[in-house]
PDB file of N, CA and C in Angstrom:
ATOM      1  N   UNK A   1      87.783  81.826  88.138  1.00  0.00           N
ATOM      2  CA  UNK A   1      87.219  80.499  88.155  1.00  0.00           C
ATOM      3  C   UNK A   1      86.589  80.258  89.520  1.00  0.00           C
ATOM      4  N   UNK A   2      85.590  79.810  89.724  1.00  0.00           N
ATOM      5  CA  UNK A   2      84.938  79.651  90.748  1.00  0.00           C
ATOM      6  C   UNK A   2      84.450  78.388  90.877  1.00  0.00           C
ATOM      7  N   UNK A   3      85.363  77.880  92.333  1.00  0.00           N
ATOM      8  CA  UNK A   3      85.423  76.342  92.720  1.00  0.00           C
ATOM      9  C   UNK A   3      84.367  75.986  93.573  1.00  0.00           C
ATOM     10  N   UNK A   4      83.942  75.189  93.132  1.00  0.00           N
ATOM     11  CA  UNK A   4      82.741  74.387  93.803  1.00  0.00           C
ATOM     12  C   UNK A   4      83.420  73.198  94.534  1.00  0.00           C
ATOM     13  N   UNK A   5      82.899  73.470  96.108  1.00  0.00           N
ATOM     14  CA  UNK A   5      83.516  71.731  96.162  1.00  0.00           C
ATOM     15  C   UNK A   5      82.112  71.547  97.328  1.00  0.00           C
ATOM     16  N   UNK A   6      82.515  70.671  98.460  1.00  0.00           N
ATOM     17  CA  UNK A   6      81.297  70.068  99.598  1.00  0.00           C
ATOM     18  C   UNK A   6      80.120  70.980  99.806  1.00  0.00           C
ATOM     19  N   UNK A   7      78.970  70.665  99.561  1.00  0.00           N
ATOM     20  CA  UNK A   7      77.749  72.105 100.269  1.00  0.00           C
ATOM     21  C   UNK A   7      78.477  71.606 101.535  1.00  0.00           C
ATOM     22  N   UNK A   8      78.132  73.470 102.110  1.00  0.00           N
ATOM     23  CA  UNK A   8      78.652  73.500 103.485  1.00  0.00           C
ATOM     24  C   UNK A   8      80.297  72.931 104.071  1.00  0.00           C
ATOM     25  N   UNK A   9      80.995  73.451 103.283  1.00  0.00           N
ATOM     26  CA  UNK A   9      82.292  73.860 103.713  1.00  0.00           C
ATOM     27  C   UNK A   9      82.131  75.445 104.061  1.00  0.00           C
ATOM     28  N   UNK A  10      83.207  75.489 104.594  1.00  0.00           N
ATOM     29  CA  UNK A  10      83.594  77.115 104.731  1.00  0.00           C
ATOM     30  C   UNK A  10      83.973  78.204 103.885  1.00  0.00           C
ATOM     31  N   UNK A  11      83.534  79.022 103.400  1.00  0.00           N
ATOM     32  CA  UNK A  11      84.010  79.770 102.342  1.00  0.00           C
ATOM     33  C   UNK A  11      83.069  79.561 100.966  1.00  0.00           C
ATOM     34  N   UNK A  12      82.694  78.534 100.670  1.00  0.00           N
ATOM     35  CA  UNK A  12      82.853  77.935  99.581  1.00  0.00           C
ATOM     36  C   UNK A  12      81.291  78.680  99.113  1.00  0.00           C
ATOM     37  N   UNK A  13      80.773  78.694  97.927  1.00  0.00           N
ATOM     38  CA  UNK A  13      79.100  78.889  97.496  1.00  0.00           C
ATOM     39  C   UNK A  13      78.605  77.515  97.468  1.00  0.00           C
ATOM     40  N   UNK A  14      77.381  78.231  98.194  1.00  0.00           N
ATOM     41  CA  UNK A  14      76.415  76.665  97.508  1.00  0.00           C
ATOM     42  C   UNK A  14      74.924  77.669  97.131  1.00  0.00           C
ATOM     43  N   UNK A  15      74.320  76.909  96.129  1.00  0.00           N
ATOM     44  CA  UNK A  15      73.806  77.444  95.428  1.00  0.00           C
ATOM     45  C   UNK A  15      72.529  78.417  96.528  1.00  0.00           C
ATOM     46  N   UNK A  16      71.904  77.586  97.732  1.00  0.00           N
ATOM     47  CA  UNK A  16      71.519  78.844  98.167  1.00  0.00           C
ATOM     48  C   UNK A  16      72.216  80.718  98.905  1.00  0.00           C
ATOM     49  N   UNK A  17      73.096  80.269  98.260  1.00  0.00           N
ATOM     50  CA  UNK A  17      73.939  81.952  98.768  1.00  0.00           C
ATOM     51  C   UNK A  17      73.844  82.422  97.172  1.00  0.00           C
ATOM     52  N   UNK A  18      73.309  82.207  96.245  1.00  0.00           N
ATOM     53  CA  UNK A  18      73.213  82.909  94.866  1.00  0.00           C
ATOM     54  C   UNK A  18      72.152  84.019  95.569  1.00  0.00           C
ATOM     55  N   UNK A  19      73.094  85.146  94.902  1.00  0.00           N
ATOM     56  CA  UNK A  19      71.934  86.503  95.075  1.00  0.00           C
ATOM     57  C   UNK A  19      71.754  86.679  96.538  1.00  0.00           C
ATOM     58  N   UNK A  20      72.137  86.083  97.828  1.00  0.00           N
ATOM     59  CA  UNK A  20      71.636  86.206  98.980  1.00  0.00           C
ATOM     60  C   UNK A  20      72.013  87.755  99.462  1.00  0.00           C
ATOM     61  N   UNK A  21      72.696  88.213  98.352  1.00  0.00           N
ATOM     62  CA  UNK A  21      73.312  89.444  98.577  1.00  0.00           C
ATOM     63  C   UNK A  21      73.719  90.158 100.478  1.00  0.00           C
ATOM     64  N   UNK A  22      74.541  89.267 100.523  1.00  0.00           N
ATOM     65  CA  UNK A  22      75.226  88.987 101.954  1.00  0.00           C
ATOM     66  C   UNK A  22      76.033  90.168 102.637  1.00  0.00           C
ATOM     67  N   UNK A  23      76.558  90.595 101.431  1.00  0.00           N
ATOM     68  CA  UNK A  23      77.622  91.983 101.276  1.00  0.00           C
ATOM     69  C   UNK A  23      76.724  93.097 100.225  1.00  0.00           C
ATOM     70  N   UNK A  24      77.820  93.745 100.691  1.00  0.00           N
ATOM     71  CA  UNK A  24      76.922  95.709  99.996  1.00  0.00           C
ATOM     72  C   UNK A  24      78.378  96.090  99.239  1.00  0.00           C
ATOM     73  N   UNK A  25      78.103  97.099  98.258  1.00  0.00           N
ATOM     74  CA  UNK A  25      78.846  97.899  97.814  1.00  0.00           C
ATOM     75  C   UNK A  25      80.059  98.409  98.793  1.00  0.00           C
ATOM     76  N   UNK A  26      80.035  98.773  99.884  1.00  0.00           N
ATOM     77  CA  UNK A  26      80.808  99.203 101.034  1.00  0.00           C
ATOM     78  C   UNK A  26      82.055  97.822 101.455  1.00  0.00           C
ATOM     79  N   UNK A  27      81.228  96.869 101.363  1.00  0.00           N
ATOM     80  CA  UNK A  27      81.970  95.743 101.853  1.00  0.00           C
ATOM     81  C   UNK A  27      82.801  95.444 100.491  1.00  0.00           C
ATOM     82  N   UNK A  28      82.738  95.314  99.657  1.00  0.00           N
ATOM     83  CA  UNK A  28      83.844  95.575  98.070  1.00  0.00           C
ATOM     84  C   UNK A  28      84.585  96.501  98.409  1.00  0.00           C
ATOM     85  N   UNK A  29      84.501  97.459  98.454  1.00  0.00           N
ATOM     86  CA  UNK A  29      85.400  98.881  99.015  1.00  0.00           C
ATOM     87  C   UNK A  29      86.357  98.872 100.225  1.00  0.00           C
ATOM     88  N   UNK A  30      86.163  98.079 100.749  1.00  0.00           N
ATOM     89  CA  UNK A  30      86.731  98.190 102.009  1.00  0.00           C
ATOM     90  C   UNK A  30      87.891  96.812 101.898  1.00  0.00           C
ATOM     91  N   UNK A  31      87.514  95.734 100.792  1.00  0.00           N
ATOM     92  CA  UNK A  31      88.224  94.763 100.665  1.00  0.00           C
ATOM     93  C   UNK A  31      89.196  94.954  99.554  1.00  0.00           C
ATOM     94  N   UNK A  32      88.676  95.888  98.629  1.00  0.00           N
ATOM     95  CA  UNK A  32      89.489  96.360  97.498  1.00  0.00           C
ATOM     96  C   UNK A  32      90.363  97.388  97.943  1.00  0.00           C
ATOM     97  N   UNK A  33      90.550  97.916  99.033  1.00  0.00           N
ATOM     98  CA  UNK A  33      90.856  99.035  99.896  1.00  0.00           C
ATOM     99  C   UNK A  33      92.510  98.457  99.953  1.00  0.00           C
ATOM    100  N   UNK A  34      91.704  97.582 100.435  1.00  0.00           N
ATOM    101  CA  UNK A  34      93.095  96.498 101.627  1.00  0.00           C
ATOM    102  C   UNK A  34      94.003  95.836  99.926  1.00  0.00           C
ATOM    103  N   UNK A  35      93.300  95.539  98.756  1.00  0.00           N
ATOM    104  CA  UNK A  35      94.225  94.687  97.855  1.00  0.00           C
ATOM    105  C   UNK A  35      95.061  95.872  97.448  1.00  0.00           C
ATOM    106  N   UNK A  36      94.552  97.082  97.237  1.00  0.00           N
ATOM    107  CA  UNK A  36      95.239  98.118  96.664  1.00  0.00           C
ATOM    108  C   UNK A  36      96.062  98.296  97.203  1.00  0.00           C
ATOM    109  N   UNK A  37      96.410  98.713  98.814  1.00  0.00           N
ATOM    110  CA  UNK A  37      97.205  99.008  99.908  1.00  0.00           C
ATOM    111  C   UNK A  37      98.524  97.702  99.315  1.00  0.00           C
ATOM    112  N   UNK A  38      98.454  96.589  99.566  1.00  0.00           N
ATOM    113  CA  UNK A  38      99.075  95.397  99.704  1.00  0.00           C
ATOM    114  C   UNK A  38      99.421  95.349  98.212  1.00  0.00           C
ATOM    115  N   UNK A  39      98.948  95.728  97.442  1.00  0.00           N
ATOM    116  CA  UNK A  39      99.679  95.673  95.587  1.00  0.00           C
ATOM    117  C   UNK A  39     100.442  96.827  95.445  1.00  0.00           C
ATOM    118  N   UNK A  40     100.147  98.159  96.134  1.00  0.00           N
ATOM    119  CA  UNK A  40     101.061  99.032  95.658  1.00  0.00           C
ATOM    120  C   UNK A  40     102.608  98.793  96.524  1.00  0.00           C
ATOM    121  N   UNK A  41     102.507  97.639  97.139  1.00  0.00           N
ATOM    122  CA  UNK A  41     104.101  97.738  98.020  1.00  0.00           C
ATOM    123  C   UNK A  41     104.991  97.007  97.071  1.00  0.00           C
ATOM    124  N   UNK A  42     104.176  96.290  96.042  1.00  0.00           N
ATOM    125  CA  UNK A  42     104.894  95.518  94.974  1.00  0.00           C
ATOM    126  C   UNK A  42     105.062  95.848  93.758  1.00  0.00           C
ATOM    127  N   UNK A  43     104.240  97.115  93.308  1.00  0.00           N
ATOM    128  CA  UNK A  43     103.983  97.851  91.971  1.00  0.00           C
ATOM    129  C   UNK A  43     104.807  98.772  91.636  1.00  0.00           C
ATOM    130  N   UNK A  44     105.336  99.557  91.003  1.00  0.00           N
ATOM    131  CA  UNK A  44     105.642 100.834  91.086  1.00  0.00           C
ATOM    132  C   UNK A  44     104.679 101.872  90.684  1.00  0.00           C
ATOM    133  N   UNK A  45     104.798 102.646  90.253  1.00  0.00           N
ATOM    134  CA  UNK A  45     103.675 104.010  90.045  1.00  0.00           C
ATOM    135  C   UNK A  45     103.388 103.409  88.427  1.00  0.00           C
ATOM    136  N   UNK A  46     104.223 102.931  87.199  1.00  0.00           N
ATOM    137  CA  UNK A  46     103.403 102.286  86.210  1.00  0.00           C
ATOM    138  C   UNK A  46     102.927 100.863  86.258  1.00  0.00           C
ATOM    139  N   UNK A  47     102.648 100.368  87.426  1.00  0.00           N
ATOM    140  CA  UNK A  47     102.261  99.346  87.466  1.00  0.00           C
ATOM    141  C   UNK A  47     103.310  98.035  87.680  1.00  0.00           C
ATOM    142  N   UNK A  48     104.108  98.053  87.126  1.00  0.00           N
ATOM    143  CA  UNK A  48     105.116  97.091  87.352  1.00  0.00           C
ATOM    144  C   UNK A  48     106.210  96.884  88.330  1.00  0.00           C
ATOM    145  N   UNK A  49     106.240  95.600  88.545  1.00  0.00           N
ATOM    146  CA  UNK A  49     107.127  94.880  89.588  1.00  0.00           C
ATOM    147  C   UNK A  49     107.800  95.694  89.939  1.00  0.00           C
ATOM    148  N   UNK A  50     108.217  95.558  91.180  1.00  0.00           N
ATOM    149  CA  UNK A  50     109.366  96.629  91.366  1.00  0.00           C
ATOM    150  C   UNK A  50     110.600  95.466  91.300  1.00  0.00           C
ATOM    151  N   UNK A  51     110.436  94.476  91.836  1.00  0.00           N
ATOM    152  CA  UNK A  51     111.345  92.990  91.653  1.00  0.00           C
ATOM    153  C   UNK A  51     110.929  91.944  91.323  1.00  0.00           C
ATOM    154  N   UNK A  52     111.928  90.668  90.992  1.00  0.00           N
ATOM    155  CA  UNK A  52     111.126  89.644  90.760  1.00  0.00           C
ATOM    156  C   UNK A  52     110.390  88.742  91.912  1.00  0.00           C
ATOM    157  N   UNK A  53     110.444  89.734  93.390  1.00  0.00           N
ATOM    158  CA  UNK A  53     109.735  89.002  93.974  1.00  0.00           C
ATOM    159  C   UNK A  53     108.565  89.659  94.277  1.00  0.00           C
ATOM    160  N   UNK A  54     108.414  90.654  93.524  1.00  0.00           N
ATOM    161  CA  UNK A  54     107.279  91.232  93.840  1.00  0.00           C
ATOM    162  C   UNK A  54     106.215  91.010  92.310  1.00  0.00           C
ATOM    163  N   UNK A  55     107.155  90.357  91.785  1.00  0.00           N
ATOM    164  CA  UNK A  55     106.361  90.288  90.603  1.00  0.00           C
ATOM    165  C   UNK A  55     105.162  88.711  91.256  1.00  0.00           C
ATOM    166  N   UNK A  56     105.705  88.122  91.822  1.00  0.00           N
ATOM    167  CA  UNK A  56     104.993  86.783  92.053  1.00  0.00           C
ATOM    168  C   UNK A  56     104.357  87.019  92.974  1.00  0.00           C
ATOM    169  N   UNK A  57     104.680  88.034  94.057  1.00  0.00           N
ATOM    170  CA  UNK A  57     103.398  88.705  95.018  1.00  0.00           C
ATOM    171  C   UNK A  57     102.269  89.292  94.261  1.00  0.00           C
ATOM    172  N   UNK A  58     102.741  90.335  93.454  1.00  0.00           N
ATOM    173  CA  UNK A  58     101.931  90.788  93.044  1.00  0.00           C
ATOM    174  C   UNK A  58     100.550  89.610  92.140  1.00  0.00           C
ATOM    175  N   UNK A  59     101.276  89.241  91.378  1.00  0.00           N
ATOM    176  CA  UNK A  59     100.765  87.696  90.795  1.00  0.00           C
ATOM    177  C   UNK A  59      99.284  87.545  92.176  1.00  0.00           C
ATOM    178  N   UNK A  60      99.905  86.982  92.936  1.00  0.00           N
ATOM    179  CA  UNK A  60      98.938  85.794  93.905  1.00  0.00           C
ATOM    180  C   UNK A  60      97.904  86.882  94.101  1.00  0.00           C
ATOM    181  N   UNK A  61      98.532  88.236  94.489  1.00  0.00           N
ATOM    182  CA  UNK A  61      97.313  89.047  95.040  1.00  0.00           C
ATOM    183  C   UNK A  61      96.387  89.388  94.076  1.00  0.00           C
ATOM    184  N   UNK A  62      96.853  89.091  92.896  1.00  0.00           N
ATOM    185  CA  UNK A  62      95.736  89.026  91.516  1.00  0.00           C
ATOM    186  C   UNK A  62      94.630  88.114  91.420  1.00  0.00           C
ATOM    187  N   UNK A  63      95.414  87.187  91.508  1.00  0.00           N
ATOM    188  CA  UNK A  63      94.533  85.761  91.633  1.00  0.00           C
ATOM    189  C   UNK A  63      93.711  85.609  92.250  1.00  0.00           C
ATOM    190  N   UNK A  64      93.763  86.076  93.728  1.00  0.00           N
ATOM    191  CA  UNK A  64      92.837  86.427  94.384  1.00  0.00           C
ATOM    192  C   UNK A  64      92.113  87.356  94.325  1.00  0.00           C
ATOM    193  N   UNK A  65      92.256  88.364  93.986  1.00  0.00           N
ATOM    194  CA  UNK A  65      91.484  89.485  93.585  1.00  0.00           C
ATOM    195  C   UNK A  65      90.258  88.634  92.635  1.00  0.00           C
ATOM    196  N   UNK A  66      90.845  88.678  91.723  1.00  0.00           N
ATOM    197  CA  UNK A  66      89.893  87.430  90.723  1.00  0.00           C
ATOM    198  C   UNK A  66      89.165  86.235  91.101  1.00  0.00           C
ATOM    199  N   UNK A  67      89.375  85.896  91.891  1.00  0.00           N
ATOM    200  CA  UNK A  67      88.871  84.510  92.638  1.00  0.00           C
ATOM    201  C   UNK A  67      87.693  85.173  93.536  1.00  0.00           C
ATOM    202  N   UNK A  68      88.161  86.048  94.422  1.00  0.00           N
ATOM    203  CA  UNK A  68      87.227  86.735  95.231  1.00  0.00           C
ATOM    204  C   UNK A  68      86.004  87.612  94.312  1.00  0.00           C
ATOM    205  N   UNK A  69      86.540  88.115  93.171  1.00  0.00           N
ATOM    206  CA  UNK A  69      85.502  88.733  92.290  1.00  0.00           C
ATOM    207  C   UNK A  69      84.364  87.612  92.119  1.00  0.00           C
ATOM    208  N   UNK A  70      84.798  86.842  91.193  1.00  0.00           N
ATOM    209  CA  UNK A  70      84.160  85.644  91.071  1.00  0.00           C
ATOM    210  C   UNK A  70      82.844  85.559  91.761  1.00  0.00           C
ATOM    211  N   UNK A  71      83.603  84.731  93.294  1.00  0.00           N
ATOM    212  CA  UNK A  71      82.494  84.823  94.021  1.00  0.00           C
ATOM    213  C   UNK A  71      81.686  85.732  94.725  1.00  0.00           C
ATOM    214  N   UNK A  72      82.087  86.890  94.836  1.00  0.00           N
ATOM    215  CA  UNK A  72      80.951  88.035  94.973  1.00  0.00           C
ATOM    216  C   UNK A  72      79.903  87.990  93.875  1.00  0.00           C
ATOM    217  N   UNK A  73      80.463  87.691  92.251  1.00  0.00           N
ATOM    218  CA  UNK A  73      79.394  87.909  91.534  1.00  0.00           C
ATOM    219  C   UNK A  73      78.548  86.662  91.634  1.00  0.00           C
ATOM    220  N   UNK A  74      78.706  85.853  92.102  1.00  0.00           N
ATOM    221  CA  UNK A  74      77.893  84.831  92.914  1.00  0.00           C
ATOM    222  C   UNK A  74      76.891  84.830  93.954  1.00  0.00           C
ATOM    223  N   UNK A  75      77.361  85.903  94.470  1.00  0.00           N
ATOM    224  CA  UNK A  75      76.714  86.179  95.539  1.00  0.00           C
ATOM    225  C   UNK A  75      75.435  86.967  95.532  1.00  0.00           C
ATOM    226  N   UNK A  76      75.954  88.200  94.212  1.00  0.00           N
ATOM    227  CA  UNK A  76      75.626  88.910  93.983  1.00  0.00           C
ATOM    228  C   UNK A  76      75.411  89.516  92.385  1.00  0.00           C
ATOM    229  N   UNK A  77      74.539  89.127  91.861  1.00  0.00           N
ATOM    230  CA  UNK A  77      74.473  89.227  90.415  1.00  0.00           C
ATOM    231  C   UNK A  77      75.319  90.736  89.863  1.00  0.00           C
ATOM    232  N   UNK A  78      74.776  91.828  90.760  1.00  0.00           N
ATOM    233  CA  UNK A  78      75.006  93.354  90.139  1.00  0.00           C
ATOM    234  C   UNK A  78      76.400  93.453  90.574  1.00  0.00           C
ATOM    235  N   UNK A  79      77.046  92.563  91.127  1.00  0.00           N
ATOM    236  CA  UNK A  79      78.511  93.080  91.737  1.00  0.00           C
ATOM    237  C   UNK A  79      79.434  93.397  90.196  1.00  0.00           C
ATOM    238  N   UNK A  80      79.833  94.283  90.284  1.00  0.00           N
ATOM    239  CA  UNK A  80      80.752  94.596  89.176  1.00  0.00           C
ATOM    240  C   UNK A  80      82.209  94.235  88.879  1.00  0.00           C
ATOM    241  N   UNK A  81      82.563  93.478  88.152  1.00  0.00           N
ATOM    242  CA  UNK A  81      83.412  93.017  88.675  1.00  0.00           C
ATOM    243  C   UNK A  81      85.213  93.626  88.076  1.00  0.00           C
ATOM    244  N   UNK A  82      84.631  94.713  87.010  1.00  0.00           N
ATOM    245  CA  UNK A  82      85.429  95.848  86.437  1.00  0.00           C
ATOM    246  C   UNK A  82      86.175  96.368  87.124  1.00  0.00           C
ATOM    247  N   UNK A  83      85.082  97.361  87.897  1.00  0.00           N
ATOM    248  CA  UNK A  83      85.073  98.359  89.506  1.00  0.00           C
ATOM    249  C   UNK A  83      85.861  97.545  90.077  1.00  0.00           C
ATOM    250  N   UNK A  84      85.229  96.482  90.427  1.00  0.00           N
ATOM    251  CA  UNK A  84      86.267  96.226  91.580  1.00  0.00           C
ATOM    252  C   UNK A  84      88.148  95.549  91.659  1.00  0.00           C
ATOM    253  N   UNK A  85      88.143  95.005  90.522  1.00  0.00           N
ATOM    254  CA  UNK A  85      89.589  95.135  89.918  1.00  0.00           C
ATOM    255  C   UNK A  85      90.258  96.029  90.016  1.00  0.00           C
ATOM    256  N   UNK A  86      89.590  97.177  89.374  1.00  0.00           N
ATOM    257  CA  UNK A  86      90.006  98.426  89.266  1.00  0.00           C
ATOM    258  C   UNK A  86      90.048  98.854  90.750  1.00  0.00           C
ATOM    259  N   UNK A  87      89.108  99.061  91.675  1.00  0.00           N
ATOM    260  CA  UNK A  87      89.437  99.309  93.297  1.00  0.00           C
ATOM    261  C   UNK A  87      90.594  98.978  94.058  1.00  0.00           C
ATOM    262  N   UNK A  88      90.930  97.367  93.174  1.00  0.00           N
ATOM    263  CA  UNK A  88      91.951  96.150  94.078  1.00  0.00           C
ATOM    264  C   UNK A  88      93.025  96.857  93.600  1.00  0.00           C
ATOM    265  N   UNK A  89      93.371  97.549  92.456  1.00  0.00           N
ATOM    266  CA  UNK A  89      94.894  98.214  91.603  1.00  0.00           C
ATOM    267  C   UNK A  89      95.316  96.510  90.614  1.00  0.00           C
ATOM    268  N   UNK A  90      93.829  96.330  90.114  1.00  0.00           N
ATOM    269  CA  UNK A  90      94.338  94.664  89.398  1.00  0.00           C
ATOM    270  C   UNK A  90      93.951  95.562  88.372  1.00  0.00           C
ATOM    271  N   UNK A  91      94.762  95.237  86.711  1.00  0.00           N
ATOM    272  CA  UNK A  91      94.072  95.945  85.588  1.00  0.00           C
ATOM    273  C   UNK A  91      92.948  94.832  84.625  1.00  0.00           C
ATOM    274  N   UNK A  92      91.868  95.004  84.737  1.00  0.00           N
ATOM    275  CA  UNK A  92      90.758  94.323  84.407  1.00  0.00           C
ATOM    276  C   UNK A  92      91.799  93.291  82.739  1.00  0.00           C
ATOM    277  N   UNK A  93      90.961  92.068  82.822  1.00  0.00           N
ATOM    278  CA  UNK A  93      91.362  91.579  81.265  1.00  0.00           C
ATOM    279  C   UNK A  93      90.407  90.755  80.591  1.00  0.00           C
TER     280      UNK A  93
END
């Protein structure tokens, strides 16, 4: 879901950053790098929790994964947003 709130807050899109294609393929990689790193301390090797507190870590770092997809494909029409789930260790749905 991708939140719209004030033009010109921080973070946020406003419609001139559509397509401004700001980031590259490399810059996905390097951020999906870091979700993978930070999900596998909560995963086990089939994917699942290793506890229930890693189940709710794992959770948030999803969310974000997804949130951040979002707005890359905002950013960026061709951003894929499969790939990069798949990069983060999120399983696409």
């Amino acid at each position: 879901m991708l939140l719209m709130q004030r033009k010109g807050s921080v973070g946020l899109p406003r419609e001139s950053d559509r397509n401004a294609n700001k980031f590259h393929k490399g810059h996905y990689e390097i951020i999906a790098a870091r979700f993978r790193e930070q999900m596998s301390r909560y995963l086990d090797d089939n994917g699942q929790p290793v506890n229930t507190a890693g189940c709710y870590k794992a959770d948030a770092l999803e969310e974000l994964a997804r949130s951040l997809s979002d707005r890359f494909k905002f950013d960026n029409e061709e951003h894929d947003t499969a790939i990069f789930l798949e990069r983060c260790g999120v399983v696409a749905s």
